[in-house]
Protein backbone atom coordinates (compact mmCIF):
# COMPACT_ATOMS: atom_id res chain seq x y z
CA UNK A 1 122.22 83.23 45.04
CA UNK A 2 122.72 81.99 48.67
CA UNK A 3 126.46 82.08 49.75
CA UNK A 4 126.35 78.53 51.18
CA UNK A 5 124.70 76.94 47.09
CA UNK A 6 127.34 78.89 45.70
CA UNK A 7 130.36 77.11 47.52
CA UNK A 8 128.87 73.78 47.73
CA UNK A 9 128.80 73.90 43.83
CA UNK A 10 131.65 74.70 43.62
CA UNK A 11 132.78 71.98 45.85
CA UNK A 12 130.97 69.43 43.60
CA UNK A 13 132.13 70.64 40.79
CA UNK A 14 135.91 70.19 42.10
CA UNK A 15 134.61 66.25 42.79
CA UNK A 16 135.16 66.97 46.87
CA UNK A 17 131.80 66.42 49.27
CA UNK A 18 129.80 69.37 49.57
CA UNK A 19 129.31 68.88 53.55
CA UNK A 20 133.21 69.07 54.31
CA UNK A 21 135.04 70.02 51.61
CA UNK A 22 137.62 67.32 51.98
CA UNK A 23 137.13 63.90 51.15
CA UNK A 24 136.14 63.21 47.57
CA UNK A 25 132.68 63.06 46.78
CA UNK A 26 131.02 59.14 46.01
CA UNK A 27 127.44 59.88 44.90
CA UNK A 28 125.50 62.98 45.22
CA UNK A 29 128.65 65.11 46.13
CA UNK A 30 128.72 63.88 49.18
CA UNK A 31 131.40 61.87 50.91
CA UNK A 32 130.53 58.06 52.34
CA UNK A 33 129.98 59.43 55.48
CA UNK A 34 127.88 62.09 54.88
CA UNK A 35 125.73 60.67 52.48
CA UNK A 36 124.86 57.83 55.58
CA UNK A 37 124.26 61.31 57.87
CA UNK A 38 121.87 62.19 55.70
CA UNK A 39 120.25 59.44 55.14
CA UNK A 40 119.88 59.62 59.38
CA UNK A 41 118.49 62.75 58.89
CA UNK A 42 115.83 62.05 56.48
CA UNK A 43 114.73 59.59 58.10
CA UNK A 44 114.30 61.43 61.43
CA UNK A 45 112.41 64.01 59.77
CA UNK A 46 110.13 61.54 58.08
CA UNK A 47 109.46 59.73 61.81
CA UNK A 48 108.64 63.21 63.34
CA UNK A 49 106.61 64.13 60.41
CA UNK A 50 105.03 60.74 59.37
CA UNK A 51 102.01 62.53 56.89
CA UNK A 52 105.12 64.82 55.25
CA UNK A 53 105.28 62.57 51.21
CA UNK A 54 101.33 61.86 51.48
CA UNK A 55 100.70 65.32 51.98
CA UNK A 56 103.13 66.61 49.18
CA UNK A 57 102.13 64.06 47.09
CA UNK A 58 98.38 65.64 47.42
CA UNK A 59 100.01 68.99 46.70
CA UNK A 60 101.87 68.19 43.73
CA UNK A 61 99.88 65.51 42.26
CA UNK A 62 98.94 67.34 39.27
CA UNK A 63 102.63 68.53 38.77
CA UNK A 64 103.70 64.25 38.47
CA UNK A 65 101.12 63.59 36.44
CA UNK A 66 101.80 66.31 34.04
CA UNK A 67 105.62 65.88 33.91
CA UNK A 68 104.73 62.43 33.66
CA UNK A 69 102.13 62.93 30.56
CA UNK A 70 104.56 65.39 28.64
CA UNK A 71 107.51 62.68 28.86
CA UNK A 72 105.42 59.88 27.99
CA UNK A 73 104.47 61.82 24.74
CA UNK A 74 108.22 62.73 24.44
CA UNK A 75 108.95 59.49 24.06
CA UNK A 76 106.39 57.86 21.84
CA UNK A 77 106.94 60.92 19.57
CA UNK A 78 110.59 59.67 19.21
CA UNK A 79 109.61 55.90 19.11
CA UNK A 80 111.05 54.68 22.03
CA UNK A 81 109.69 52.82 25.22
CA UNK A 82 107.84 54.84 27.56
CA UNK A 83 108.85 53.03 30.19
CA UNK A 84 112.24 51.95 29.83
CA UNK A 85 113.14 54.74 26.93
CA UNK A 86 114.79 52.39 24.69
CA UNK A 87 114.45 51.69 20.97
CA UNK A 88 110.89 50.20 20.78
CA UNK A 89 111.23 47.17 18.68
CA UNK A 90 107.38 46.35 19.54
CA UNK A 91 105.72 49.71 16.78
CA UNK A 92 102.04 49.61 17.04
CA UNK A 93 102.41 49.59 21.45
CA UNK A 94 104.00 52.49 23.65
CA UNK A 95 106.40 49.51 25.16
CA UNK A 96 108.80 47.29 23.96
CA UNK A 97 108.23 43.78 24.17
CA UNK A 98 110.12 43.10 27.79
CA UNK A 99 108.53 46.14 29.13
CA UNK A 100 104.80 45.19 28.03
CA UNK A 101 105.61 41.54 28.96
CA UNK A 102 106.25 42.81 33.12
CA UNK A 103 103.22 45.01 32.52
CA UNK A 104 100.88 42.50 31.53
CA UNK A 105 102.18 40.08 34.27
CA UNK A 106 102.19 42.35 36.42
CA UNK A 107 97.58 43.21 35.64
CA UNK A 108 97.64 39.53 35.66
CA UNK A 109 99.23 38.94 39.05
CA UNK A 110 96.98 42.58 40.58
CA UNK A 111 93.60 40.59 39.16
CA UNK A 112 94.71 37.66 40.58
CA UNK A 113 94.86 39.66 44.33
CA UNK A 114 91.79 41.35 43.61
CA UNK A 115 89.82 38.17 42.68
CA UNK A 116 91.09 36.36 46.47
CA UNK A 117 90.09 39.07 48.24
């Protein structure tokens, strides 16, 4: 394994950022400030690059879809939610009641668009 993985795991795993090493880490590993840095530097990349996430979506597509299928399954096999993966209350549908509630509203509300345009 690459030198650099190796010692910023071992950084995270000590709860200190895994850019300097010093500060304590706040979400990701990284410290406040370097968590904003790269945050800067993703989103320079993705203004010098602008067709970069359509084009890896295109790539990957069937990659989402089947990690997507395979937990969906997971979870109905269990008898939970498939979208929220809590106890599904709601047997004979794949979603709990809240969950099929926002998904119904929100087909009502996308007809609703479709029928003004």
């Amino acid at each position: 394994m690459h030198e650099v993985t190796i010692m910023r795991r071992e950084r995270k795993k000590d709860g200190l950022c895994i850019w300097c090493g010093k500060k304590p880490a706040y979400k990701w590993g990284c410290c406040k400030e370097h968590i904003l840095h790269a945050k800067a530097l993703r989103c320079r990349f993705l203004l010098t690059n602008p067709t970069y996430c359509e084009e890896y979506y295109d790539k990957h597509r069937s990659e989402f879809y089947f990690r997507n299928n395979s937990r969906r399954a997971r979870l109905k096999a269990l008898g939970l939610c498939v979208d929220c993966g809590q106890f599904n209350d709601n047997q004979p549908h794949i979603r709990c009641a809240e969950c099929l509630a926002k998904q119904r509203e929100s087909i009502r509300k996308w007809r609703e668009k479709r029928k003004a345009k």
